[in-house]
PDB file of N, CA and C in Angstrom:
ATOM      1  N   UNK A   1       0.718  10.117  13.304  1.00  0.00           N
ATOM      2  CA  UNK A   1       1.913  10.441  12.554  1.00  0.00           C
ATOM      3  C   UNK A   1       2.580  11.679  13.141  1.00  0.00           C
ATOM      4  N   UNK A   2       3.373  11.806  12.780  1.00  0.00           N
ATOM      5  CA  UNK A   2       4.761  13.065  13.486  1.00  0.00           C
ATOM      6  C   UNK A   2       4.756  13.862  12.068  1.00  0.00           C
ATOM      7  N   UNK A   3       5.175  15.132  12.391  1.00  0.00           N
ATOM      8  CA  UNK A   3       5.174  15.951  11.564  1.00  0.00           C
ATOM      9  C   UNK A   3       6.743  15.458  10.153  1.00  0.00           C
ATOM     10  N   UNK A   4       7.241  14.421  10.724  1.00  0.00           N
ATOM     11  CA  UNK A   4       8.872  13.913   9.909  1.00  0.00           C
ATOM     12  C   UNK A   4       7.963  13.802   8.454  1.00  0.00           C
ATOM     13  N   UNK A   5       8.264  13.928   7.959  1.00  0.00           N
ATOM     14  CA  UNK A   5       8.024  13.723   6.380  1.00  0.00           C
ATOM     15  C   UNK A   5       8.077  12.426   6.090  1.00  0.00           C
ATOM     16  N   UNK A   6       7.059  11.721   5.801  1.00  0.00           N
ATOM     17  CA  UNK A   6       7.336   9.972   5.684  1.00  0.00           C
ATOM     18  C   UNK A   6       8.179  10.021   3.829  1.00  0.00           C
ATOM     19  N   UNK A   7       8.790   8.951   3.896  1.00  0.00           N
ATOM     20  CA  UNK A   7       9.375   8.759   2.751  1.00  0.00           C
ATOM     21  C   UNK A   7       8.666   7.313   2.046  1.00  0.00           C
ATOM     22  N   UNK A   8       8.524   7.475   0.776  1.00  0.00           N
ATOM     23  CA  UNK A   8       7.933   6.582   0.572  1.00  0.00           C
ATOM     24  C   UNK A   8       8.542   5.375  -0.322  1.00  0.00           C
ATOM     25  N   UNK A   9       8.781   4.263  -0.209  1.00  0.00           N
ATOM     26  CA  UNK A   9       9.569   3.209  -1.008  1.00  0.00           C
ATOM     27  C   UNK A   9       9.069   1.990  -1.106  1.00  0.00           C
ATOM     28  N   UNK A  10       8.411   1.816  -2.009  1.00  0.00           N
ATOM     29  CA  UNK A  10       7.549   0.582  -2.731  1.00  0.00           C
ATOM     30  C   UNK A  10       8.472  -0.370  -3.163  1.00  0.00           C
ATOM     31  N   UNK A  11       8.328  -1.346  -2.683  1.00  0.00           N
ATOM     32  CA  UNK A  11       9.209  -2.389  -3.489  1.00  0.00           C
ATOM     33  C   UNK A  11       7.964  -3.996  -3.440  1.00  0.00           C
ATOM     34  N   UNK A  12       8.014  -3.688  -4.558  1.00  0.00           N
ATOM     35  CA  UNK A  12       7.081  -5.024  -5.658  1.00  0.00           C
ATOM     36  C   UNK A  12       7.911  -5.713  -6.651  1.00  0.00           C
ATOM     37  N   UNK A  13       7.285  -6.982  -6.019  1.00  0.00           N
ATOM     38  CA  UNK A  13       7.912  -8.250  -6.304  1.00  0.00           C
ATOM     39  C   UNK A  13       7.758  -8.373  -7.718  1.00  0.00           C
ATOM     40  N   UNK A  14       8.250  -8.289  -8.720  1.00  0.00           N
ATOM     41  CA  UNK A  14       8.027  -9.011 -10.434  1.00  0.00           C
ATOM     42  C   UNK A  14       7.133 -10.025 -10.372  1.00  0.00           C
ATOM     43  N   UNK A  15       7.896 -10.726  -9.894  1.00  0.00           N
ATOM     44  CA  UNK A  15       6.968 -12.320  -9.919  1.00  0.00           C
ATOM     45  C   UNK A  15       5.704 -12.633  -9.298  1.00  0.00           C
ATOM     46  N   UNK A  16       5.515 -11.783  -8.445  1.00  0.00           N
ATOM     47  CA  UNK A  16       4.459 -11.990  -7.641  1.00  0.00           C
ATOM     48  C   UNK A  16       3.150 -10.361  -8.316  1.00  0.00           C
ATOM     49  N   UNK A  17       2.100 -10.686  -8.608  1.00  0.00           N
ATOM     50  CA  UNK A  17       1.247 -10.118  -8.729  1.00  0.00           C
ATOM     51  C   UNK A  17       0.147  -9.602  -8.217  1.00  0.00           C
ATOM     52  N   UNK A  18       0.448 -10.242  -7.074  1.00  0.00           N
ATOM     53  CA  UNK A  18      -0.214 -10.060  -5.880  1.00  0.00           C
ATOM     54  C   UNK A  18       0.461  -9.072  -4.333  1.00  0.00           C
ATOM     55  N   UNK A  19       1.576  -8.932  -4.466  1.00  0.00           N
ATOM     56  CA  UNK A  19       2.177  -8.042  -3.959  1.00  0.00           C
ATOM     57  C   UNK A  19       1.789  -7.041  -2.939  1.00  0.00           C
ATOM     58  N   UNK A  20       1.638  -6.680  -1.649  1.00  0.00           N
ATOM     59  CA  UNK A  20       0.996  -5.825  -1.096  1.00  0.00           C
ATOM     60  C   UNK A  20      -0.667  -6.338  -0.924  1.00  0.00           C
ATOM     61  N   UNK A  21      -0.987  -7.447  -1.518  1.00  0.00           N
ATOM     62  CA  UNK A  21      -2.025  -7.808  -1.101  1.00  0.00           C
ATOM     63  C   UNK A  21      -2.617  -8.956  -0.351  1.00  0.00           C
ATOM     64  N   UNK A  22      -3.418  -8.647   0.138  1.00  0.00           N
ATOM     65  CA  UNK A  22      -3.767  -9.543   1.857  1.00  0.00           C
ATOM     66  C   UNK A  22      -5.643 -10.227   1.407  1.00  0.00           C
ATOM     67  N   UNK A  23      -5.889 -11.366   1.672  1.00  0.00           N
ATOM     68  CA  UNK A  23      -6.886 -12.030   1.673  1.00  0.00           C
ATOM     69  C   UNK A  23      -7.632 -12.184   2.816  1.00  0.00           C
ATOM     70  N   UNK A  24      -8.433 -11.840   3.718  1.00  0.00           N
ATOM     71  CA  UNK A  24      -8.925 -11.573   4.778  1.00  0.00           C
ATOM     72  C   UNK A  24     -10.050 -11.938   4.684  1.00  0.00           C
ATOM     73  N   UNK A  25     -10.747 -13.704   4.572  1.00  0.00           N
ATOM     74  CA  UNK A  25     -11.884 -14.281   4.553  1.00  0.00           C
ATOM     75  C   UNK A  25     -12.749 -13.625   3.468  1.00  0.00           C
ATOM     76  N   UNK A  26     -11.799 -13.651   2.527  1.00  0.00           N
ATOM     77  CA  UNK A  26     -12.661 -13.407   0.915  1.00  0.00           C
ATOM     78  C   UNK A  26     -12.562 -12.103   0.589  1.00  0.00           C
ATOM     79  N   UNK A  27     -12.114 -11.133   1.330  1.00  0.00           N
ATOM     80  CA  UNK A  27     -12.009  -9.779   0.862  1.00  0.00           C
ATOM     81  C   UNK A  27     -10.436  -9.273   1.045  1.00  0.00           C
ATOM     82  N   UNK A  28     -10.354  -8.193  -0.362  1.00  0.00           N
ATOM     83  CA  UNK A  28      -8.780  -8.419  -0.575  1.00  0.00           C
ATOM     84  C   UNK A  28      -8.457  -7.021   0.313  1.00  0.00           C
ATOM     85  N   UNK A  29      -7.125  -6.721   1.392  1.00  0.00           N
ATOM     86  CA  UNK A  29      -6.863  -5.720   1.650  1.00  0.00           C
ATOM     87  C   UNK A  29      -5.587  -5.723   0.852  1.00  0.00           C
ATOM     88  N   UNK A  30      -5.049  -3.693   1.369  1.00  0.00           N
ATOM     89  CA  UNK A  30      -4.031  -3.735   1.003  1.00  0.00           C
ATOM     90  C   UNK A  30      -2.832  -3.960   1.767  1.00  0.00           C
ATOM     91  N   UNK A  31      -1.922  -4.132   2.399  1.00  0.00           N
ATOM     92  CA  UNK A  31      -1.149  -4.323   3.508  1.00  0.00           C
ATOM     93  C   UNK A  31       0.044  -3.544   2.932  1.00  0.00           C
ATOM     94  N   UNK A  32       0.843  -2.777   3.831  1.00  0.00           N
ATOM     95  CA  UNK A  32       2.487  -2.201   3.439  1.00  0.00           C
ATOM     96  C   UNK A  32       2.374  -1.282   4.722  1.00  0.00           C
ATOM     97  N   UNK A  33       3.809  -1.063   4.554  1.00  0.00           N
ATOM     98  CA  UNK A  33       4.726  -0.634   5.909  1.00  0.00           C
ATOM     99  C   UNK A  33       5.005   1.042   5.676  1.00  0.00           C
ATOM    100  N   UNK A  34       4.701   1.986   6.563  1.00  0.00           N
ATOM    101  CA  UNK A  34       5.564   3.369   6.544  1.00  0.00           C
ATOM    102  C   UNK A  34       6.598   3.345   7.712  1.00  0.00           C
ATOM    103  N   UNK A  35       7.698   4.304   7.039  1.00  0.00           N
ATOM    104  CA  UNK A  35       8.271   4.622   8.361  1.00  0.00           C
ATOM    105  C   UNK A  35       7.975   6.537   8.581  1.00  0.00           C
ATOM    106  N   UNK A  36       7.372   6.515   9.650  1.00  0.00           N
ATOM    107  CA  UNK A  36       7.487   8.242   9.494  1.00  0.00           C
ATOM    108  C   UNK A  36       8.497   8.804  10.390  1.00  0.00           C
ATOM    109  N   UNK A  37       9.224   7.569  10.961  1.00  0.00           N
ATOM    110  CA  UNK A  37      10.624   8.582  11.507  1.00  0.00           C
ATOM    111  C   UNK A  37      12.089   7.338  11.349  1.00  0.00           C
ATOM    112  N   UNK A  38      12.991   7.862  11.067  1.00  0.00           N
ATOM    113  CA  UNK A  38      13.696   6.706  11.109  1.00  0.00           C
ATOM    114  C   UNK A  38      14.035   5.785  12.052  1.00  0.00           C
ATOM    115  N   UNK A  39      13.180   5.605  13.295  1.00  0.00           N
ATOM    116  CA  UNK A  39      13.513   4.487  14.116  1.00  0.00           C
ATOM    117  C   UNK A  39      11.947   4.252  14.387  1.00  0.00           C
ATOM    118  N   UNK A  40      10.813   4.118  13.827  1.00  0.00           N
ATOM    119  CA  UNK A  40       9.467   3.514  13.684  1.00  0.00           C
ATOM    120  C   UNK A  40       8.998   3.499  12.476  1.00  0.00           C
ATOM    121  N   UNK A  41       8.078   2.137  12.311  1.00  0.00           N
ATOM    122  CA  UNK A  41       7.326   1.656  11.488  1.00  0.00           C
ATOM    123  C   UNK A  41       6.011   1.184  11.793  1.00  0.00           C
ATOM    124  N   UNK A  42       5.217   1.432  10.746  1.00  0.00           N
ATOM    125  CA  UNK A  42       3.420   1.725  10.823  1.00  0.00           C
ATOM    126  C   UNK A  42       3.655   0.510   9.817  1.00  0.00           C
ATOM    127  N   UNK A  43       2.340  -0.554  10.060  1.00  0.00           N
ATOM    128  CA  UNK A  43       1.534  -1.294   9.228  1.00  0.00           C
ATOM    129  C   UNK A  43       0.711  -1.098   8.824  1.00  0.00           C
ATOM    130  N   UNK A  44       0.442  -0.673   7.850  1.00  0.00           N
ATOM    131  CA  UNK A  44      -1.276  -0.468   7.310  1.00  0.00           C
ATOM    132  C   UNK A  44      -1.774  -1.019   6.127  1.00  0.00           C
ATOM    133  N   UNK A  45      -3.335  -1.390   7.252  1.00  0.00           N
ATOM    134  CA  UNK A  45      -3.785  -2.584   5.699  1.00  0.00           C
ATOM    135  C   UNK A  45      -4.857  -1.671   5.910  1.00  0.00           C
ATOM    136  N   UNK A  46      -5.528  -1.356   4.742  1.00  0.00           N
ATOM    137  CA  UNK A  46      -6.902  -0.966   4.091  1.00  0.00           C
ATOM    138  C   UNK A  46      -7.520  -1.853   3.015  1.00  0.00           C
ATOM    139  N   UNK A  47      -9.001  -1.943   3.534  1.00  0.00           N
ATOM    140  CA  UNK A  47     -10.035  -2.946   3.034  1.00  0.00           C
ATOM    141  C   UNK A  47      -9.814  -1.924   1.546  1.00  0.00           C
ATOM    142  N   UNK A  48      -9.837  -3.022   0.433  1.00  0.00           N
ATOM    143  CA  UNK A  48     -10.305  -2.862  -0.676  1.00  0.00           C
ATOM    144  C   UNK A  48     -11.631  -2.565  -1.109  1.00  0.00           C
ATOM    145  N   UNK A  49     -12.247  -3.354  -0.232  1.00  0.00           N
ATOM    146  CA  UNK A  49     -13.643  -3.369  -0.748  1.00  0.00           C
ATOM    147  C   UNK A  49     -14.154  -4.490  -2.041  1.00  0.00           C
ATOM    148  N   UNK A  50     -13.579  -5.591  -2.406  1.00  0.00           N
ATOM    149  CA  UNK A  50     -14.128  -6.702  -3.024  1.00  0.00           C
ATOM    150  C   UNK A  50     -13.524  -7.618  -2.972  1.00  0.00           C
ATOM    151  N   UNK A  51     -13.888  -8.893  -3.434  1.00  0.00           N
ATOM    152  CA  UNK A  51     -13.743 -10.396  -3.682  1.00  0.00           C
ATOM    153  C   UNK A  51     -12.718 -10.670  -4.627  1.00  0.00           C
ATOM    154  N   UNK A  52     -13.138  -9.580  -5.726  1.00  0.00           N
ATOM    155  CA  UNK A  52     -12.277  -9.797  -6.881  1.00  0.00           C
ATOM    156  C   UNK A  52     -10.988  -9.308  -6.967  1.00  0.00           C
ATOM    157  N   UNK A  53      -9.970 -10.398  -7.365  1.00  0.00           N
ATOM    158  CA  UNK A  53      -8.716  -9.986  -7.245  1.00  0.00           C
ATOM    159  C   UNK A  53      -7.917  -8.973  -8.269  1.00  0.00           C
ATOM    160  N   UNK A  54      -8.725  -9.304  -9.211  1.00  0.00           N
ATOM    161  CA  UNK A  54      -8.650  -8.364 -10.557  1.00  0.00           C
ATOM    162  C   UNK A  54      -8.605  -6.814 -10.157  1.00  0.00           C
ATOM    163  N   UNK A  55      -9.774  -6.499  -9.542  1.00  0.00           N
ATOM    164  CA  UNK A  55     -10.575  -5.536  -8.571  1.00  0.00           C
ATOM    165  C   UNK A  55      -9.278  -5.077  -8.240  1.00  0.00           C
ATOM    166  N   UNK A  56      -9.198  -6.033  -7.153  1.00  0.00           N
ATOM    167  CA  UNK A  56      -8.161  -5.286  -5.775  1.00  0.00           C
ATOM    168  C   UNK A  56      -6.393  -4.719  -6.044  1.00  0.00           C
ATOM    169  N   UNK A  57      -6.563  -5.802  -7.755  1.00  0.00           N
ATOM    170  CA  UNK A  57      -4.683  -5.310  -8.186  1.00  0.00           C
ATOM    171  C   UNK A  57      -4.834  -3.722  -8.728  1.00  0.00           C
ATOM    172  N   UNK A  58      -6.119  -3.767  -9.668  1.00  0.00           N
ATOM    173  CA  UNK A  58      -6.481  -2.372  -9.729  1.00  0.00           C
ATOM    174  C   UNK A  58      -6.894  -1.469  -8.690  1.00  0.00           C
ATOM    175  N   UNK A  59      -7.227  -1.455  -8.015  1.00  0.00           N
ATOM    176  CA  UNK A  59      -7.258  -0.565  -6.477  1.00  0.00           C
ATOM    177  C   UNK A  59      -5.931  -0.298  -6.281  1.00  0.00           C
ATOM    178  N   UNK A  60      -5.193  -1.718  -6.065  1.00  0.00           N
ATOM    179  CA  UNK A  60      -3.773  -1.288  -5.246  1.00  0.00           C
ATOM    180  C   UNK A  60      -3.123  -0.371  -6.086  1.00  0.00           C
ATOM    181  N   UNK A  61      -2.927  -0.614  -7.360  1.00  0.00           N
ATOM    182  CA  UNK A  61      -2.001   0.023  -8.221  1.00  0.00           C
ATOM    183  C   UNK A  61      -2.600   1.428  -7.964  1.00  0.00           C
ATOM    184  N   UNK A  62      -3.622   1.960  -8.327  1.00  0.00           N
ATOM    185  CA  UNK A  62      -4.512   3.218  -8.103  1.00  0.00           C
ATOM    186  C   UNK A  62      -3.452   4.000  -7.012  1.00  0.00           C
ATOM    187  N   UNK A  63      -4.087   3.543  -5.928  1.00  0.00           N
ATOM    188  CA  UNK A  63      -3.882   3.955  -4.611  1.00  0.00           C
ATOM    189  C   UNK A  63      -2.514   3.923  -4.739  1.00  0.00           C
ATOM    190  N   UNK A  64      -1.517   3.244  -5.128  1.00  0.00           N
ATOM    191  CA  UNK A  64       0.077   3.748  -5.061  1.00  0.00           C
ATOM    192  C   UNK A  64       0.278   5.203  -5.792  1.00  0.00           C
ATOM    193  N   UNK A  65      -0.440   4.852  -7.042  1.00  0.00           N
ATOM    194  CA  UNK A  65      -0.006   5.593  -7.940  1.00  0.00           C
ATOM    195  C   UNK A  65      -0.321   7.108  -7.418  1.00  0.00           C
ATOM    196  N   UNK A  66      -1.229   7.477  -6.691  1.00  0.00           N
ATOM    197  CA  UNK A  66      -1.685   8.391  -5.769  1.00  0.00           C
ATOM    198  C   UNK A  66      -0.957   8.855  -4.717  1.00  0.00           C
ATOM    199  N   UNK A  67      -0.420   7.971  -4.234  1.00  0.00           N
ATOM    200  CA  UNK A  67       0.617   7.781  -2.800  1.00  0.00           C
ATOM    201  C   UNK A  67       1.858   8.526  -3.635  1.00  0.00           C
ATOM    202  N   UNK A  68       2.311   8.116  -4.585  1.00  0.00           N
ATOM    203  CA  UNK A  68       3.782   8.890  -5.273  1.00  0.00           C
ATOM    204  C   UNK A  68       3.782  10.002  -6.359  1.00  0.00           C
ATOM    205  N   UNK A  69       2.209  10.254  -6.078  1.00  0.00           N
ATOM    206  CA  UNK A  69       2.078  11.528  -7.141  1.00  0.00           C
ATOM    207  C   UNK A  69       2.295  12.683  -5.943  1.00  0.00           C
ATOM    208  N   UNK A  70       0.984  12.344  -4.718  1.00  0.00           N
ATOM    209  CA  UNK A  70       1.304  13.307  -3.724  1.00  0.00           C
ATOM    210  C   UNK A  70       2.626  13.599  -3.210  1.00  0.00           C
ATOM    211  N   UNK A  71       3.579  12.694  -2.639  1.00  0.00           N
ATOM    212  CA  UNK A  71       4.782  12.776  -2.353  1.00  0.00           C
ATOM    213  C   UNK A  71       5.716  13.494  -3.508  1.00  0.00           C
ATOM    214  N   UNK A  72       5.521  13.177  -4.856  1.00  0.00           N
ATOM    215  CA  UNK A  72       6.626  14.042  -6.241  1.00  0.00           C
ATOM    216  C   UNK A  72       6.180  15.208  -5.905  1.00  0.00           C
ATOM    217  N   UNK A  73       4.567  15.729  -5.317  1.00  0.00           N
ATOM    218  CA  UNK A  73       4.455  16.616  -5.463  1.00  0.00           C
ATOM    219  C   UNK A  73       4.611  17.738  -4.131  1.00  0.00           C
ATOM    220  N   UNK A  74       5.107  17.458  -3.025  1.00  0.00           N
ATOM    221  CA  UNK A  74       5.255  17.604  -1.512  1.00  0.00           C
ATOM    222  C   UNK A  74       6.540  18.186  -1.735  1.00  0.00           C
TER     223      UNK A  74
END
């Protein structure tokens, strides 16, 4: 990463509940995009760590909710 200040902008689907999440031979990651400068973009998926999808919507949500506390608070 570059010292640019990444900005962060979540956009989740209503309809979809699954959103940001990736199935990878039975284990759920998370998948979403940064940009940390305005002419590049990063993919990053991180293993959840379970099967369960229940699991992994609670992880994801977690882990956002973390992602935009640090940034309100930056």
């Amino acid at each position: 990463m570059t010292s640019t200040a990444e900005h962060t902008g979540i956009r989740i689907a209503a309809d979809n509940p699954n959103h940001h999440l990736w199935n990878n031979h039975g284990t759920w990651f998370l998948h979403y995009t940064v940009h940390p400068t305005p002419f590049t973009k990063e993919r990053i998926r991180r293993s959840l760590g379970t099967k369960d999808i229940s699991v992994a919507r609670t992880r994801r949500d977690t882990f956002f909710s973390h992602l935009f506390a640090k940034q309100a608070a930056a």
